[in-house]
C-alpha atoms as a PDB file:
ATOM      1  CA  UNK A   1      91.005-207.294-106.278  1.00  0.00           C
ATOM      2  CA  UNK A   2      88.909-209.104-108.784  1.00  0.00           C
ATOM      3  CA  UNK A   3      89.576-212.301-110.373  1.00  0.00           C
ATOM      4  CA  UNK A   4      89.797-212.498-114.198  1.00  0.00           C
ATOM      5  CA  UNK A   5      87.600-215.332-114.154  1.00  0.00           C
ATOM      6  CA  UNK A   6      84.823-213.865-112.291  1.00  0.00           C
ATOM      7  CA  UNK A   7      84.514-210.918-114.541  1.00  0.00           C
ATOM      8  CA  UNK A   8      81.377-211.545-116.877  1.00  0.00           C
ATOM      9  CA  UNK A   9      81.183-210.504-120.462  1.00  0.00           C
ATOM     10  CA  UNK A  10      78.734-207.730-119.399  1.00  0.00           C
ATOM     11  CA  UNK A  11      80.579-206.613-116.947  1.00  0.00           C
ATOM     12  CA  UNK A  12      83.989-205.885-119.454  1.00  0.00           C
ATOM     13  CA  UNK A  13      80.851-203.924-121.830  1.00  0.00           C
ATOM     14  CA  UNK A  14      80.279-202.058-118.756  1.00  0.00           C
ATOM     15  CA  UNK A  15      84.066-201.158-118.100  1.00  0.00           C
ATOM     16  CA  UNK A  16      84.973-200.485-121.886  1.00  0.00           C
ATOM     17  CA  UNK A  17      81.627-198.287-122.231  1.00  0.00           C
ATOM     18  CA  UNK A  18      82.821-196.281-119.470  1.00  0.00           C
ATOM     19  CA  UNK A  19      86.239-195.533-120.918  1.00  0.00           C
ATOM     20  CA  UNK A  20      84.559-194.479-124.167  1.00  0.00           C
ATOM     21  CA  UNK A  21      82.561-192.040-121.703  1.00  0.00           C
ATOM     22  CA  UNK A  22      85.937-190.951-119.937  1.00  0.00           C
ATOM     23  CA  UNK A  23      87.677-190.569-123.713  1.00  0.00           C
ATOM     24  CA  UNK A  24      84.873-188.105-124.435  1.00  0.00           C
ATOM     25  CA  UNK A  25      85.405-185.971-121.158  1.00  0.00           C
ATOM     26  CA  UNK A  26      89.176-186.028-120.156  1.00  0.00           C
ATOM     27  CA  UNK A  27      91.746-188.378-122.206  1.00  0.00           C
ATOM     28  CA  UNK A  28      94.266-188.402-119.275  1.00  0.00           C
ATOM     29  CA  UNK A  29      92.047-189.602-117.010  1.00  0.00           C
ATOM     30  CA  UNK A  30      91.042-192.638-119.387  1.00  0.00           C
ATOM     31  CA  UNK A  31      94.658-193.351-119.616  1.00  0.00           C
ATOM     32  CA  UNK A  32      94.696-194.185-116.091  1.00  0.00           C
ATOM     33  CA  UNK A  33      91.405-195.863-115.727  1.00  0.00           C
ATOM     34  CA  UNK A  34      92.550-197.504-118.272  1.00  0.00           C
ATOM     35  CA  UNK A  35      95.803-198.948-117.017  1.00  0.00           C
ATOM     36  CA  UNK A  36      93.918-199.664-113.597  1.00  0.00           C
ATOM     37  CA  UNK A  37      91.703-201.991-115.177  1.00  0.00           C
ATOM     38  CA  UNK A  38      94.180-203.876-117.212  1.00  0.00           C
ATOM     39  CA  UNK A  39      95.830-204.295-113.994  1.00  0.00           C
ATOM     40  CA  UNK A  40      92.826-205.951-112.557  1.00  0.00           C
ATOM     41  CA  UNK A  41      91.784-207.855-115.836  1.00  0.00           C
ATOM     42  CA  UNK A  42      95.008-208.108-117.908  1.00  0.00           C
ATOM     43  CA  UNK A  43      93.784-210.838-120.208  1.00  0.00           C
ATOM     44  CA  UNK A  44      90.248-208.911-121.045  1.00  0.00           C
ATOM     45  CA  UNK A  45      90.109-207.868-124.728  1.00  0.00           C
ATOM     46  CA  UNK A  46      87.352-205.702-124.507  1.00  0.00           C
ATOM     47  CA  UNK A  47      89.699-203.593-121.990  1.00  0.00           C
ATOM     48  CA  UNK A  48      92.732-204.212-123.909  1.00  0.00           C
ATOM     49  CA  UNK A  49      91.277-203.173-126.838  1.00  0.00           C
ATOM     50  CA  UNK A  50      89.590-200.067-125.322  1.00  0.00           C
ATOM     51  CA  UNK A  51      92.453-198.879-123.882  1.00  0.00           C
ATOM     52  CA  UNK A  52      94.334-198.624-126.963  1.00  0.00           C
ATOM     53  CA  UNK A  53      91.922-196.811-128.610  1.00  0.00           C
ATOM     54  CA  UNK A  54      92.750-194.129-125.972  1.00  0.00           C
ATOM     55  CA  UNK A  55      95.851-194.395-126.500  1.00  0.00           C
ATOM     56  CA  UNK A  56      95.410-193.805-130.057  1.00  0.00           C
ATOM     57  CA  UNK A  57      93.651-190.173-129.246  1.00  0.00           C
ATOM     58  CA  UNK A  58      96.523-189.616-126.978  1.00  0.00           C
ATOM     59  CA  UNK A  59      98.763-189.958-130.684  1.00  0.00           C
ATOM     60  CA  UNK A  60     100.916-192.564-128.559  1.00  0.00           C
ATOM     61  CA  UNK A  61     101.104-194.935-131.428  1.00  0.00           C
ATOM     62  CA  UNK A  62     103.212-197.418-130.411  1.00  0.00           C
ATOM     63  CA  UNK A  63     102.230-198.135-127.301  1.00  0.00           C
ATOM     64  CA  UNK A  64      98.377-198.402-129.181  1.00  0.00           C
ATOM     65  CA  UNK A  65     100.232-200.792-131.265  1.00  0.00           C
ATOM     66  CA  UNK A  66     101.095-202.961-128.395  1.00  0.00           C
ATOM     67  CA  UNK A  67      97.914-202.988-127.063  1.00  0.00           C
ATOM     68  CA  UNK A  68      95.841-203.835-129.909  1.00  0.00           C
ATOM     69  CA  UNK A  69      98.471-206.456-130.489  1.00  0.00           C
ATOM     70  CA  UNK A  70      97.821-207.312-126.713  1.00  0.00           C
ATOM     71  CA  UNK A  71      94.015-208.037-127.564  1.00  0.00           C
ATOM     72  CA  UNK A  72      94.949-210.013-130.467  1.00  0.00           C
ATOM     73  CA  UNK A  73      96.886-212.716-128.800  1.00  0.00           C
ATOM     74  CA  UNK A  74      93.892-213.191-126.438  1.00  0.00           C
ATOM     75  CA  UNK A  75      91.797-213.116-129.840  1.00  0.00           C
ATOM     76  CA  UNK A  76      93.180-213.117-133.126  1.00  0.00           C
ATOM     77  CA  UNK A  77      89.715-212.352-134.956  1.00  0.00           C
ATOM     78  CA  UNK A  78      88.742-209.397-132.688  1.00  0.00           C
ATOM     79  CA  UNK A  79      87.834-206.966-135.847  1.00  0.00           C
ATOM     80  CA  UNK A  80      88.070-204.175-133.668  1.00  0.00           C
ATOM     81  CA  UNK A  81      91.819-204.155-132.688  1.00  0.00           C
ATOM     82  CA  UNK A  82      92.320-205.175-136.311  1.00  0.00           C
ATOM     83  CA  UNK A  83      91.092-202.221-138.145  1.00  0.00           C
ATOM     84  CA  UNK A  84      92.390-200.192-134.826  1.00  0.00           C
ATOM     85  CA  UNK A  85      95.525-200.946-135.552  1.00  0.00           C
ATOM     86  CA  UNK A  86      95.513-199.833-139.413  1.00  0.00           C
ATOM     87  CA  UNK A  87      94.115-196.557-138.134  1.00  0.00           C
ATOM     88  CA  UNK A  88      97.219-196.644-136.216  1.00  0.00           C
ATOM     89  CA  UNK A  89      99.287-196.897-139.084  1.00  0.00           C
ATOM     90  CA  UNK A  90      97.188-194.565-141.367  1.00  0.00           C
ATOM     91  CA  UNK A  91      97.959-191.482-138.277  1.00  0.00           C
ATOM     92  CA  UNK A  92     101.890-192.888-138.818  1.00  0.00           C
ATOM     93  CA  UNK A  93     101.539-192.487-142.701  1.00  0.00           C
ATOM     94  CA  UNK A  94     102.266-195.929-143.578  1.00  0.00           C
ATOM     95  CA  UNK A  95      99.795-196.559-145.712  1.00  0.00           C
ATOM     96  CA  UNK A  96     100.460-200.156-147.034  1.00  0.00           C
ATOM     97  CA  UNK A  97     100.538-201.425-143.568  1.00  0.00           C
ATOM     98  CA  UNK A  98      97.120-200.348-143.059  1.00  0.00           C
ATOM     99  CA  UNK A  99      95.850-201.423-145.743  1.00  0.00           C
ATOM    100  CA  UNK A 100      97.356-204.937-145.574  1.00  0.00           C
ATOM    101  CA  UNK A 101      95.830-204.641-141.745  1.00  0.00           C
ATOM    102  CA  UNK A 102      92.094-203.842-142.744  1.00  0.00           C
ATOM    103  CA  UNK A 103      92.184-206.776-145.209  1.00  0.00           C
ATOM    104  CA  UNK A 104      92.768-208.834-142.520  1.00  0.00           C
ATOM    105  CA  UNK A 105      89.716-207.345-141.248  1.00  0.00           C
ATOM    106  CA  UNK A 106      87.482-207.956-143.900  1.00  0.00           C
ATOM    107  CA  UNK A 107      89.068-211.552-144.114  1.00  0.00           C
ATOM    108  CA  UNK A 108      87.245-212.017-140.420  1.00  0.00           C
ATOM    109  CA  UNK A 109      84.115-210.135-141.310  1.00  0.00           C
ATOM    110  CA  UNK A 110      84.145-209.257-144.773  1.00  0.00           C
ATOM    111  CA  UNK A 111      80.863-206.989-144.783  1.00  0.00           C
ATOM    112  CA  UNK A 112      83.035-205.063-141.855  1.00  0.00           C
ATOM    113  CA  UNK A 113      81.938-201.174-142.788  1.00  0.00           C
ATOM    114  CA  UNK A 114      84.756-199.388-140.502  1.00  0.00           C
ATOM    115  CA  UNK A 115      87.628-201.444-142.265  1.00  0.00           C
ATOM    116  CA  UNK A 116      85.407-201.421-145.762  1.00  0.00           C
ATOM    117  CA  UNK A 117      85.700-196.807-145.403  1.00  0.00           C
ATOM    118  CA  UNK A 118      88.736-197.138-143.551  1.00  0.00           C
ATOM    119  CA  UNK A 119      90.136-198.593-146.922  1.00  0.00           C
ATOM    120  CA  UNK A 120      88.576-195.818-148.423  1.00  0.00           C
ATOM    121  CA  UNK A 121      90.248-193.149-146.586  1.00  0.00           C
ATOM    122  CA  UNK A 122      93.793-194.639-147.067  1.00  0.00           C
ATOM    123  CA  UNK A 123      93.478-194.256-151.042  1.00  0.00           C
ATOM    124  CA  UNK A 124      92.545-190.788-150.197  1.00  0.00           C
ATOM    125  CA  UNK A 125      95.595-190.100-148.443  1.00  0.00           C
ATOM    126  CA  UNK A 126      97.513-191.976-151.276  1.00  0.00           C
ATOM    127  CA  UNK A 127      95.577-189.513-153.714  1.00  0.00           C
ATOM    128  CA  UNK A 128      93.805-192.513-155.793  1.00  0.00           C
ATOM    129  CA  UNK A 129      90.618-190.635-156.047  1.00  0.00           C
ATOM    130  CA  UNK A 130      89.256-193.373-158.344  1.00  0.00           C
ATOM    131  CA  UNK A 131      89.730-196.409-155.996  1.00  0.00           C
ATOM    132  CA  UNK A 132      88.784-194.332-153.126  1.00  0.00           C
ATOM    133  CA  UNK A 133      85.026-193.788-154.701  1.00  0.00           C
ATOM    134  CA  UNK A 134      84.878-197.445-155.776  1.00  0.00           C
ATOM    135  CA  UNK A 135      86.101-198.730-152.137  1.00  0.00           C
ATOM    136  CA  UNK A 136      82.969-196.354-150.811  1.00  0.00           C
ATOM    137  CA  UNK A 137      80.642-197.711-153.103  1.00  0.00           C
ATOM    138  CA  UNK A 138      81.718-201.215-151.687  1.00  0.00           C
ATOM    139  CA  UNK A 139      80.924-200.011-148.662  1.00  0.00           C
ATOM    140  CA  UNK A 140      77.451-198.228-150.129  1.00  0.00           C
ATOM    141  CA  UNK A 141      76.450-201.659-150.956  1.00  0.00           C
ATOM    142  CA  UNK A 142      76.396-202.979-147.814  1.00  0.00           C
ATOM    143  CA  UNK A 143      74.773-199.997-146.318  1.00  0.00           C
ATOM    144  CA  UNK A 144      73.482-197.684-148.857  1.00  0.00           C
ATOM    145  CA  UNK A 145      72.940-195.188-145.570  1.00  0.00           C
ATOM    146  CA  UNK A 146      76.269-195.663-144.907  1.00  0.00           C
ATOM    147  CA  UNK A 147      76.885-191.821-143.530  1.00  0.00           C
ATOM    148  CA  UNK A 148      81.134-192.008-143.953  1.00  0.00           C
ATOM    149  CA  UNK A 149      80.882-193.209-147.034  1.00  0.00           C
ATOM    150  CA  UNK A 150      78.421-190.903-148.403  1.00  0.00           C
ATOM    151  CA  UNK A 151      80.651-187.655-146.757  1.00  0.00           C
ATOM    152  CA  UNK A 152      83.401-189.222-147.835  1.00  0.00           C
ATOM    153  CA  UNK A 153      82.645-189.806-150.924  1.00  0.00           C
ATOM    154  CA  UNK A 154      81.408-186.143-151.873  1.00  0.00           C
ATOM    155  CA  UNK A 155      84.963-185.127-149.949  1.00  0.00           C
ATOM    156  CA  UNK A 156      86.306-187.056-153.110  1.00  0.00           C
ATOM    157  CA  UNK A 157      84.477-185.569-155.650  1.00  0.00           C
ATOM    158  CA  UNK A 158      85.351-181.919-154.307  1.00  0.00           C
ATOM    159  CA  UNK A 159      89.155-182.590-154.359  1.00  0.00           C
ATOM    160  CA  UNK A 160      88.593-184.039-157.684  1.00  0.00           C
ATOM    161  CA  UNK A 161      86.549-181.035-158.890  1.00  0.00           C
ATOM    162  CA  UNK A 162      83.200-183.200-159.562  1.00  0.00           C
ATOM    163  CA  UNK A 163      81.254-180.464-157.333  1.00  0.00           C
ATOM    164  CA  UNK A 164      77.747-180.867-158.540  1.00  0.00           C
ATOM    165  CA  UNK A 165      78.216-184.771-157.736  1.00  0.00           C
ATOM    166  CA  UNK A 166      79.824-183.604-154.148  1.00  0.00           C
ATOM    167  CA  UNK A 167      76.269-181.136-153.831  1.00  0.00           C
ATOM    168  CA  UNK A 168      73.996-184.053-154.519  1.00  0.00           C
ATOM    169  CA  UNK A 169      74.966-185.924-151.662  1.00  0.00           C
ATOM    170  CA  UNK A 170      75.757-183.354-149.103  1.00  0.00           C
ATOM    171  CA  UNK A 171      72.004-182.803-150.171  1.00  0.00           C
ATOM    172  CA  UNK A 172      70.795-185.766-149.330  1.00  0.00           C
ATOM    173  CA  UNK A 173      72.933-185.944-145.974  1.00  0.00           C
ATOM    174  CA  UNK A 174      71.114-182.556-145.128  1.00  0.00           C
ATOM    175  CA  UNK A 175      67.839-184.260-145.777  1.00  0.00           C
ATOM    176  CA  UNK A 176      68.578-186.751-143.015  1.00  0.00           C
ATOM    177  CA  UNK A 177      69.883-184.140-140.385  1.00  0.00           C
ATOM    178  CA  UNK A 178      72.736-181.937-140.933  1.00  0.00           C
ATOM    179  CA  UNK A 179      75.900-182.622-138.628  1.00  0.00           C
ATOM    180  CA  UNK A 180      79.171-180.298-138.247  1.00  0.00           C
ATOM    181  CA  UNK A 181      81.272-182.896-140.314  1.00  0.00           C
ATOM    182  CA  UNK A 182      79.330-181.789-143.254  1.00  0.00           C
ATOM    183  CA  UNK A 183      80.256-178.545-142.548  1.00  0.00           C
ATOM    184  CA  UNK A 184      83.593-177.718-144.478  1.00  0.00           C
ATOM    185  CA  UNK A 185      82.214-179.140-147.857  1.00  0.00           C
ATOM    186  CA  UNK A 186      78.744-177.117-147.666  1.00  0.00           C
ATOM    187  CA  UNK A 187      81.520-173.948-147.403  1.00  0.00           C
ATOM    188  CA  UNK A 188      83.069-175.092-150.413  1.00  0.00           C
ATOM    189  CA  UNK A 189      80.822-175.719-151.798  1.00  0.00           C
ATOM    190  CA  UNK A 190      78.647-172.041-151.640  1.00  0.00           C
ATOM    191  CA  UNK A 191      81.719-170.254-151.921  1.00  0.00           C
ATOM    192  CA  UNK A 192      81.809-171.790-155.348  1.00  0.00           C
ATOM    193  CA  UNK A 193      77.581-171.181-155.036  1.00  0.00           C
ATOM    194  CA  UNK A 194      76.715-174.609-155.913  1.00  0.00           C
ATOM    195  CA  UNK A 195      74.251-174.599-153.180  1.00  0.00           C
ATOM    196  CA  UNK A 196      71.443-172.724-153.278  1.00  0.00           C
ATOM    197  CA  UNK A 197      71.144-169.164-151.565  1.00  0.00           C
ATOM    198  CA  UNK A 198      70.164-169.988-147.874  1.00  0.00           C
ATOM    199  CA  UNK A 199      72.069-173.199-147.034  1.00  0.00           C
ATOM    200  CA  UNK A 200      74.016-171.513-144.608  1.00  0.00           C
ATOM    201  CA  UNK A 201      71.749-169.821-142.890  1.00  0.00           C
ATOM    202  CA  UNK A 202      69.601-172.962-142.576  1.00  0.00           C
ATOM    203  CA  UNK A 203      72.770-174.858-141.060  1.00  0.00           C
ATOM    204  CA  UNK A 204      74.394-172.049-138.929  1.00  0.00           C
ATOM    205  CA  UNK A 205      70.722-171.887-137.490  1.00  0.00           C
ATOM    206  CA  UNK A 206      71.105-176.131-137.105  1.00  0.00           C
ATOM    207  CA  UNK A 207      74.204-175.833-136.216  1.00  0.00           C
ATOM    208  CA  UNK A 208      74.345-173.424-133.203  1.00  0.00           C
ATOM    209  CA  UNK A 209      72.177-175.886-131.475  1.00  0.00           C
ATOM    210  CA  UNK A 210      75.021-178.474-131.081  1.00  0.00           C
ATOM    211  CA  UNK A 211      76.290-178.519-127.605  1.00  0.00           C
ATOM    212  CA  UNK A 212      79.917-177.989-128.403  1.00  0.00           C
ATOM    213  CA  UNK A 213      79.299-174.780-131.087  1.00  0.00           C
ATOM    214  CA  UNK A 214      79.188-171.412-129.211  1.00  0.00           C
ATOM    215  CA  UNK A 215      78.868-169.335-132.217  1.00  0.00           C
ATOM    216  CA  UNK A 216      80.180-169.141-135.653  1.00  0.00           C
ATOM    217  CA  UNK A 217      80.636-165.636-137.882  1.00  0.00           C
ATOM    218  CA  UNK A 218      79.540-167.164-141.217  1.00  0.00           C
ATOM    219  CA  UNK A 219      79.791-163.682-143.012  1.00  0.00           C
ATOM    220  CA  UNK A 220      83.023-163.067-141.837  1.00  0.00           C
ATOM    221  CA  UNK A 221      84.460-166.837-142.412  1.00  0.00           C
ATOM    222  CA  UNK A 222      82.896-166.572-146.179  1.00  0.00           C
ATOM    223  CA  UNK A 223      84.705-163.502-146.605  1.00  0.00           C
ATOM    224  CA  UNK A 224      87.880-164.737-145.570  1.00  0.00           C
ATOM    225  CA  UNK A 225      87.706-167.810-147.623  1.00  0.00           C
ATOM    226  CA  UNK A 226      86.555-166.152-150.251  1.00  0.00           C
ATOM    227  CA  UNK A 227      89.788-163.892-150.212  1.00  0.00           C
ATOM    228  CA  UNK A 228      91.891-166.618-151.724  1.00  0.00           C
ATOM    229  CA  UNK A 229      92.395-167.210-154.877  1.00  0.00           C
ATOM    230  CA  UNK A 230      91.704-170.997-155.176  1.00  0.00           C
ATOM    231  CA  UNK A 231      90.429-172.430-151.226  1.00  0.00           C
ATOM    232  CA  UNK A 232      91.286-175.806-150.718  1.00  0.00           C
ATOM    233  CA  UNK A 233      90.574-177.716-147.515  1.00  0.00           C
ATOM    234  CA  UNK A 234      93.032-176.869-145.964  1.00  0.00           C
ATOM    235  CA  UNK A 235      92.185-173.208-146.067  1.00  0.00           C
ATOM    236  CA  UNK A 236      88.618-173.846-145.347  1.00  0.00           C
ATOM    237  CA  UNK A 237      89.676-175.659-142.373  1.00  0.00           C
ATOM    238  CA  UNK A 238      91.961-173.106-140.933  1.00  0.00           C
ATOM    239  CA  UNK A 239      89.169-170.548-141.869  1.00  0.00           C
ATOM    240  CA  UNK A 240      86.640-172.808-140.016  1.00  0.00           C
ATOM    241  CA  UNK A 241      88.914-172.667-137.222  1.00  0.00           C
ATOM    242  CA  UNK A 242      90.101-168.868-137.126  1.00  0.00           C
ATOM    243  CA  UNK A 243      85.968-168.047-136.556  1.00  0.00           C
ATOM    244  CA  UNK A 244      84.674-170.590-134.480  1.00  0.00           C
ATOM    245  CA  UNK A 245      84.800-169.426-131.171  1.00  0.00           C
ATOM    246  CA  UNK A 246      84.204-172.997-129.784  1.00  0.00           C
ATOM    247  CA  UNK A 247      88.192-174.611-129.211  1.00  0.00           C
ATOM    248  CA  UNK A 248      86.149-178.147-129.978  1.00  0.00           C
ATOM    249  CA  UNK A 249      85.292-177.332-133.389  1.00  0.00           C
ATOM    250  CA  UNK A 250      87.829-178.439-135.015  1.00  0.00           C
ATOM    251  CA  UNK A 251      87.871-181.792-133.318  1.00  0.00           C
ATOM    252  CA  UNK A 252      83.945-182.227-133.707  1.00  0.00           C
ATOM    253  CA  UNK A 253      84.885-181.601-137.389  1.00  0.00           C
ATOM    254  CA  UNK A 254      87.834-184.190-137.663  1.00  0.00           C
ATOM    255  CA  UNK A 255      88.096-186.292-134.447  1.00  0.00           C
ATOM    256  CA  UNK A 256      89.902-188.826-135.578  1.00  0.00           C
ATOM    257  CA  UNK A 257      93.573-188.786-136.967  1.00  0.00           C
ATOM    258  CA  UNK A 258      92.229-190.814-139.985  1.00  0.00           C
ATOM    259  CA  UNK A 259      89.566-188.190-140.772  1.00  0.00           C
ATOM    260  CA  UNK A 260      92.367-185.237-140.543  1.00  0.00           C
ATOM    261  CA  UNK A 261      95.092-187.384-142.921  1.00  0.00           C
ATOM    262  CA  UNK A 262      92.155-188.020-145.442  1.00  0.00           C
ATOM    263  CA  UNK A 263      90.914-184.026-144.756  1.00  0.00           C
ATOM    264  CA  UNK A 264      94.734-183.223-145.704  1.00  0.00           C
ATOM    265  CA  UNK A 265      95.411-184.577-148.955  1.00  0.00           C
ATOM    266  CA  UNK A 266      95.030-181.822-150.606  1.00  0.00           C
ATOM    267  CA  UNK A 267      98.160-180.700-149.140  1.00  0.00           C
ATOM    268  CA  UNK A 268     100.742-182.181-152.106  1.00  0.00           C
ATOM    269  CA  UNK A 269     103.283-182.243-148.907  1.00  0.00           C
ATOM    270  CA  UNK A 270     101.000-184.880-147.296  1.00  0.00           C
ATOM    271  CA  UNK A 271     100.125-187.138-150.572  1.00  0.00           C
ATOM    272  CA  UNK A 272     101.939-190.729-151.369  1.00  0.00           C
END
C-alpha cells in the first residue's frame, strides 16, 4: 500500500488524469478506481476532487456533495471543488445555492472562467436573459475567445428571439472550427433561414468526421422540425436525437447536467 506522504504532486496529476480518461470510457469503472484510490490516498484533493466529479456524471449528487466537501477541508480554496459543487446544485435545481457557491469561487480566483459562465448558465435556468448576457460578457472580457460564453451567449439571444445577433456568433464560432455543440442553434437557426443556403451541408460534411457521429439524416430532421408550428429547443433536441443514429449524440451535444438545465429553459415547467 502506498503512503500518503510519499505520493508526489505529479503523481496525484497522473491518478486524477486517468480517472478523467476512465470517465470518458466507462463511468462505473471510474467509480471504483475511484474509491480504490481514495482508499490508498484519502487525504489527496486532486483524487477527492476527481472522484466527485464522477460522481457527479453518475447524477449521485449527494454523495458528489460530500466529496467536494471532502477536498475542501483538505483545501478550502481549491476552485475546482468550489464551482463543482454549484454545478452540483444547478443539476438539483437550487439555484441560489449555486450561485452563492461560484461566488465563493470567484472570491479565490476572481478571473475564474468556469465559475464566471457557470454564473451565466444559472440565470439562464432562472430565465434572466439580461443578466445571463451581461455575466457572459464578464466572462468575454477575460477571454474574448471564451468558446462557452460565446455559444452560450447566442443560446440566449435565440430563446430571447435576437436571432440575427445568435447568427453572428455561431458565425464566428464556425470560422474557428465547427463542433457538435453548435449544432442545435445552426438548426434553429436555418429552419428560421437565417443562415445562408449551404450551412448544413458544410457542417453535416464537418460533422460526420467526429468520431462519435455515425450519420445524421439532415433532410429528414429539417423536415420534422420544420413540422411544428413554433420549434423550441426542446423540440430541436428531441429531433436531433430521433435522427442521429449515434446513442452519444445527445451527450456530445449536452454532456454536462448544467449544459442540459440551461438547454431546458425553454421548457416554462423547468424555469424559476
Amino acid at each position: 500500500m502506498h503512503s500518503q506522504s510519499l505520493l508526489t504532486d505529479e503523481q496525484a496529476k497522473m491518478f486524477a488524469k486517468e480517472l478523467k480518461t476512465l470517465r470518458r470510457e466507462n463511468l462505473s469503472q471510474a467509480e471504483g478506481r475511484g474509491q480504490e484510490l481514495i482508499k490508498l490516498y484519502p487525504l489527496n484533493p486532486r483524487i477527492l476532487c476527481s472522484h466527485g466529479t464522477t460522481l457527479l456524471r453518475l447524477k449521485k449528487f449527494d454523495d458528489a456533495l460530500r466529496q467536494f466537501d471532502a477536498t475542501l477541508k483538505v483545501n478550502s480554496n481549491n476552485e475546482v471543488a468550489l464551482t463543482s459543487k454549484g454545478q452540483v446544485f444547478i443539476a438539483q435545481g437550487k439555484f441560489d445555492d449555486a450561485l452563492r457557491q461560484f461566488n465563493a469561487t470567484l472570491k479565490v480566483k476572481p478571473n475564474d472562467e468556469v465559475a464566471l459562465n457557470s454564473k451565466g448558465q444559472v440565470f439562464i435556468a432562472q430565465g434572466k436573459f439580461d443578466d445571463a448576457l451581461r455575466q457572459f460578457d464578464t466572462t468575454l472580457k477575460v477571454n474574448s475567445n471564451n468558446e462557452i460564453a460565446l455559444l452560450l451567449s447566442a443560446r440566449v439571444y435565440l430563446l430571447n428571439g435576437n436571432e440575427l445577433n445568435a447568427a453572428d456568433i455561431i458565425r464566428r464560432l464556425l470560422i474557428k472550427g465547427i463542433h457538435p455543440s453548435y449544432f442545435w442553434i445552426i438548426v434553429s437557426l436555418e429552419v428560421r433561414n437565417i443562415f445562408e443556403p449551404g450551412t448544413f451541408h458544410l457542417y453535416q460534411k464537418i460533422a460526420l468526421g467526429h468520431e462519435n457521429i455515425t450519420n445524421i439524416n439532415f433532410e429528414s430532421m429539417i423536415k420534422h422540425i420544420l413540422e411544428k408550428k413554433d420549434p423550441t429547443p426542446e423540440i430541436i433536441s428531441d429531433s436531433i436525437a430521433m435522427f442521429a443514429r449515434s446513442k452519444v449524440f445527445t451527450s456530445i451535444l449536452f454532456p454536462s447536467p448544467i449544459d442540459r438545465v440551461a438547454f431546458r429553459v425553454a421548457d416554462p415547467r423547468l424555469s424559476r
